[in-house]
Protein backbone atom coordinates (compact mmCIF):
# COMPACT_ATOMS: atom_id res chain seq x y z
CA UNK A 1 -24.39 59.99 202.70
CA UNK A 2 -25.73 61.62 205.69
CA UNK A 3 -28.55 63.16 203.28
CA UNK A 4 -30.35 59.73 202.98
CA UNK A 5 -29.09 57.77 206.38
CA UNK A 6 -32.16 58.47 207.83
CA UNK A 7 -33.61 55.88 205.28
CA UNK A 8 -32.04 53.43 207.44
CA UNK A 9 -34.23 53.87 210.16
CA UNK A 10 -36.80 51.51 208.67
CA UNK A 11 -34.63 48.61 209.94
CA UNK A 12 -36.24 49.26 213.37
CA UNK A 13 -39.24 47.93 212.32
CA UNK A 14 -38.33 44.55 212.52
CA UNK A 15 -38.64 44.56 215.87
CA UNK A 16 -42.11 44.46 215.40
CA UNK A 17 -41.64 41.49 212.93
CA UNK A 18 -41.42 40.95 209.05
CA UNK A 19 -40.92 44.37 207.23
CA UNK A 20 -41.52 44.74 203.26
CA UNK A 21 -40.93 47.54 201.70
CA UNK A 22 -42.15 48.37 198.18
CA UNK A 23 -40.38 51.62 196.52
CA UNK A 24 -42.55 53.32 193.47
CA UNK A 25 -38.85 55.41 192.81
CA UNK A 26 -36.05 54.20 190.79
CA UNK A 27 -33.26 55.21 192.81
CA UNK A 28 -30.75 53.52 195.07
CA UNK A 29 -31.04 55.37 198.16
CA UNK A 30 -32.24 52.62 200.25
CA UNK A 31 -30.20 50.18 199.45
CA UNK A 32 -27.28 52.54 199.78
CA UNK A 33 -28.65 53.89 203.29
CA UNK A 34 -29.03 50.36 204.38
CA UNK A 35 -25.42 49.52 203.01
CA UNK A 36 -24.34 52.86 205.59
CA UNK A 37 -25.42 50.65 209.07
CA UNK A 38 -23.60 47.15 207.43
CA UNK A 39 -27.41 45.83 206.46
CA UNK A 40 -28.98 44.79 203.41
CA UNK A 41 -32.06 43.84 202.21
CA UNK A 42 -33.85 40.88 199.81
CA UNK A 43 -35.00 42.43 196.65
CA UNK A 44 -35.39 39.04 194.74
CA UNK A 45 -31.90 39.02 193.08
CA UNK A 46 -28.99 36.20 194.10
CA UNK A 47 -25.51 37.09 192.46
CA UNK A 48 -27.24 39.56 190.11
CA UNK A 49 -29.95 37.63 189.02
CA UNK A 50 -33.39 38.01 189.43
CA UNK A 51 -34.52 34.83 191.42
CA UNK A 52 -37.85 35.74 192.46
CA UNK A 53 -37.64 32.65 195.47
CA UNK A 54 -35.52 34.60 197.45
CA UNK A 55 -38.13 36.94 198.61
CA UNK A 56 -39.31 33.43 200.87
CA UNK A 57 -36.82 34.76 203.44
CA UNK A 58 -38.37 36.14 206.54
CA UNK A 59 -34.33 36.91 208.57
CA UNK A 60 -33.84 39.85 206.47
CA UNK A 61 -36.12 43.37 204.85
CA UNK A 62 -37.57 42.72 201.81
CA UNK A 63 -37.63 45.71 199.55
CA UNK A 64 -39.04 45.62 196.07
CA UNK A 65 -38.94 48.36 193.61
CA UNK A 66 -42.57 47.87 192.01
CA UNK A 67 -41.12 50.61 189.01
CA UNK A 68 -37.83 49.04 188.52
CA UNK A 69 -34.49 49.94 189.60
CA UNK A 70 -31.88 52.39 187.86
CA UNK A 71 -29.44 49.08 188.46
CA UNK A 72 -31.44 46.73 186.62
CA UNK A 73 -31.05 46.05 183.21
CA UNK A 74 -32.40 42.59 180.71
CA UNK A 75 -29.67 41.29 178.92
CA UNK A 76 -29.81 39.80 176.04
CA UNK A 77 -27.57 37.03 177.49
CA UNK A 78 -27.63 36.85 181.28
CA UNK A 79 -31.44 38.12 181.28
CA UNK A 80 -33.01 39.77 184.12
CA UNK A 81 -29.57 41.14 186.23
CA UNK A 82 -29.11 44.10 188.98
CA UNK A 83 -25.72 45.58 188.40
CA UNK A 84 -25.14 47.02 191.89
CA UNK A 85 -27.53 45.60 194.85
CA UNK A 86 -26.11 43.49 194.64
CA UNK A 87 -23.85 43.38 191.50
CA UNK A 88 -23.61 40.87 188.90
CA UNK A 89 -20.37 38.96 188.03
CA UNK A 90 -20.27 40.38 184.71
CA UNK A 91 -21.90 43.65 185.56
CA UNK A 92 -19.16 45.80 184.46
CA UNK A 93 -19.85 44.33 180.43
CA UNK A 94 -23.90 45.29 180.93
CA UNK A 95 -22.73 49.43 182.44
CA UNK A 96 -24.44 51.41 179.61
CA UNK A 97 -27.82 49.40 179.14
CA UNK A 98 -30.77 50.86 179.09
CA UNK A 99 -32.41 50.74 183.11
CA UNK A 100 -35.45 48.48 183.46
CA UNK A 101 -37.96 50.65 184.63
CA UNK A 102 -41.56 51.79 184.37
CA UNK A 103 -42.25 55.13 183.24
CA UNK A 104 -44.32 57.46 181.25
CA UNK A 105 -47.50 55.64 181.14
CA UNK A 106 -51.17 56.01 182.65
CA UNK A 107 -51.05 52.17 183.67
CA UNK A 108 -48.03 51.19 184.99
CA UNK A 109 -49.57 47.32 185.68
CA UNK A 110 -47.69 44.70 183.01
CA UNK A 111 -47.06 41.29 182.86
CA UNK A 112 -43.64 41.26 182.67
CA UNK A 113 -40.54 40.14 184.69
CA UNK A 114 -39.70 41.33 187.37
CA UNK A 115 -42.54 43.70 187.70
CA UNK A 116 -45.27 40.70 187.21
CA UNK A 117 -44.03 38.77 190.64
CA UNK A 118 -43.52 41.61 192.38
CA UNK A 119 -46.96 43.16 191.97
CA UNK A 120 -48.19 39.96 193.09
CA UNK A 121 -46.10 39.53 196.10
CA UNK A 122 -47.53 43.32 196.88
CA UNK A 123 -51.07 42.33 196.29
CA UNK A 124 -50.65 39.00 198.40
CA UNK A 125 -48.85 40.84 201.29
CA UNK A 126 -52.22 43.25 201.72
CA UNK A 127 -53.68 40.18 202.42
CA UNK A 128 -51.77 39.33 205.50
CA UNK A 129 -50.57 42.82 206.68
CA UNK A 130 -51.20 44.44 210.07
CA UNK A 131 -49.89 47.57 209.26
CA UNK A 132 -49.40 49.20 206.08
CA UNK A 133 -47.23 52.18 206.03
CA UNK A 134 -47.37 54.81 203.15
CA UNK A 135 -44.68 57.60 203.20
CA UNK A 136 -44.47 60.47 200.34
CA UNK A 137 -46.84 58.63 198.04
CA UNK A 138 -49.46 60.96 196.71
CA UNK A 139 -51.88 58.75 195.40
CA UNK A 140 -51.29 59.12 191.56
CA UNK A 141 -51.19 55.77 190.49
CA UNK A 142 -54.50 54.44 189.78
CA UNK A 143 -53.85 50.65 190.20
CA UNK A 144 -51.96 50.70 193.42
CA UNK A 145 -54.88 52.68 194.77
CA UNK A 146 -57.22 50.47 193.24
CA UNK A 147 -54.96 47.81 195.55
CA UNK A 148 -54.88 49.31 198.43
CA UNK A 149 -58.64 50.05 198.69
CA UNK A 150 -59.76 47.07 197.95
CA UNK A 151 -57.33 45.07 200.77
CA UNK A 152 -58.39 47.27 203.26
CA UNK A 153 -61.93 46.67 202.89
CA UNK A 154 -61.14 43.11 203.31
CA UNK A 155 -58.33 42.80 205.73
CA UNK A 156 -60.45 44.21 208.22
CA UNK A 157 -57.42 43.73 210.86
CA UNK A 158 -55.25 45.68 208.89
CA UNK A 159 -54.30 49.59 209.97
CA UNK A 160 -52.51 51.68 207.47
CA UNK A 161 -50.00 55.10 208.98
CA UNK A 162 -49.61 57.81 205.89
CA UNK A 163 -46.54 59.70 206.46
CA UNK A 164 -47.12 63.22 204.48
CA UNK A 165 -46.33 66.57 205.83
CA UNK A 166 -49.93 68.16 203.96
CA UNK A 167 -53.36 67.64 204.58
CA UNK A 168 -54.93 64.48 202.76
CA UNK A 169 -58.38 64.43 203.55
CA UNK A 170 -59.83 65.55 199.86
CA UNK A 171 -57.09 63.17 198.28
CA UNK A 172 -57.75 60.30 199.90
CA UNK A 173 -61.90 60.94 199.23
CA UNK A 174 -60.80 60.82 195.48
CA UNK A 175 -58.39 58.31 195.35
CA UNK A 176 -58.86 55.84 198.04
CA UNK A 177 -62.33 56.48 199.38
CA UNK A 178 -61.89 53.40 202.11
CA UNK A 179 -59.37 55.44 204.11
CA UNK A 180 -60.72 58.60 204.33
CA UNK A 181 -62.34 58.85 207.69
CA UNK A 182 -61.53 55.26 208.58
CA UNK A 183 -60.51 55.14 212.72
CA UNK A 184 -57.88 52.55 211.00
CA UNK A 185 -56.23 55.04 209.45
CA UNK A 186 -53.37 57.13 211.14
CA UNK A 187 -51.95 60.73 209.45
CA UNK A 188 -48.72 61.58 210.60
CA UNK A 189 -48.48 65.19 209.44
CA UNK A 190 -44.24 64.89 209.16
CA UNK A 191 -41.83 64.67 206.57
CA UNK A 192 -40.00 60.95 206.11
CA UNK A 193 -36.69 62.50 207.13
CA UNK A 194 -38.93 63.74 210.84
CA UNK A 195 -41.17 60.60 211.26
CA UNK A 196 -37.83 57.83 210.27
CA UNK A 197 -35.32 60.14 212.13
CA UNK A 198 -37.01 60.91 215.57
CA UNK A 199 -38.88 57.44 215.82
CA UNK A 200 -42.19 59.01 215.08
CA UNK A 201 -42.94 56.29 212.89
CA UNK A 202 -41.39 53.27 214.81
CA UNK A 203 -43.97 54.61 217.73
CA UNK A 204 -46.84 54.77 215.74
CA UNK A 205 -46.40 51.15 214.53
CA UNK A 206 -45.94 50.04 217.45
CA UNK A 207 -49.39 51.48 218.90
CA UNK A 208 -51.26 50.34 215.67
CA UNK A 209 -49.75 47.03 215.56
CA UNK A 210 -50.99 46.64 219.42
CA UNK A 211 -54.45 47.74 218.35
CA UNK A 212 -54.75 45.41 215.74
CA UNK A 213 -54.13 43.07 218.12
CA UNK A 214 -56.71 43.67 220.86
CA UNK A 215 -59.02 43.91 217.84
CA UNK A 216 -58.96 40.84 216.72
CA UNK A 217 -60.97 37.97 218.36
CA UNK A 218 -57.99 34.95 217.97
CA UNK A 219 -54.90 37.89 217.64
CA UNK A 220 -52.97 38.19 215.22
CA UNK A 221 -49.19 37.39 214.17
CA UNK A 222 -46.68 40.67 213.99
């Protein structure tokens, strides 16, 4: 679909090394943009099943859909499953289930499966991340804020790029009052389609990733 291909884009990163990405939506664009260029991606599901250990692997993106997916469901028999990315044996008997997703609520933190490990693999990732990009998020939910604040104020190496086509100077005062101002932080005033399509992004990495590095005393891994 030549309406979400620029998606794909993201793969570039890995030149610059590991790339996670964590999606707040439910769709399957990604994975389906991905799917376009013969790639895929580790979302912690191995022949349909949610198998948390396969997010170990470093050869491949990660993506993980901190909301859920429109493609997961729980069975009552097979449990946690994704009927699509990539598809279950028996996917065709769980088409009609009810999606496992997140939705509706003021907190959308909860100690279930899949959600559980995968808000911890976000949380532990902060730790360790050079560059953290953001694109189309407006800052709404208060627990990844809460997050994101907090890892930046002590992952003092890490440099975050916001990819949103409107001014975010009052919102990020609100919501995330460690970026606003911060010389780590980088606004790219584009859409995703502009700043994925015309390498905006891939750029802008780049220069904050070598930054990071002449920053830090002992350097840092990519």
């Amino acid at each position: 679909n030549d309406k979400i291909a620029y998606l794909a884009n993201i793969d570039r990163c890995r030149d610059f090394g590991l790339v996670t990405v964590y999606g707040l939506n439910y769709d399957m664009c990604f994975e389906a943009a991905l799917q376009s260029i013969n790639r895929t991606c580790i979302n912690g599901f191995e022949n349909g099943v949610w198998s948390p250990m396969k997010l170990q692997t470093e050869q491949e993106v990660r993506y993980l859909k901190l909301h859920g997916s429109l493609d997961w469901v729980d069975d009552a028999e097979f449990g946690i499953c994704s009927l699509e990315y990539p598809a279950h044996p028996e996917a065709s008997e769980m088409i009609g289930q009810r999606p496992l997703v997140i939705f509706g609520t003021e907190s959308k933190m909860t100690a279930k499966e899949p959600f559980l490990s995968q808000l911890h693999h976000f949380s532990h990732s902060l730790d360790n991340c050079n560059v953290l990009v953001i694109i189309g998020y407006s800052f709404g939910d208060k627990y990844m804020n809460e997050l994101i604040q907090q890892r930046f104020s002590t992952n003092t190496v890490m440099h975050v790029c916001i990819v949103v086509p409107t001014d975010i100077g009052e919102v990020l005062a609100d919501c995330v009052p460690a970026l606003h101002d911060s010389p780590r932080v980088t606004h790219l005033k584009l859409t995703a389609r502009d700043a994925l399509q015309n390498n905006h992004l891939y750029q802008a990495v780049g220069r904050r990733l070598t930054s990071a590095q002449e920053e830090s005393p002992f350097g840092v891994d990519d």
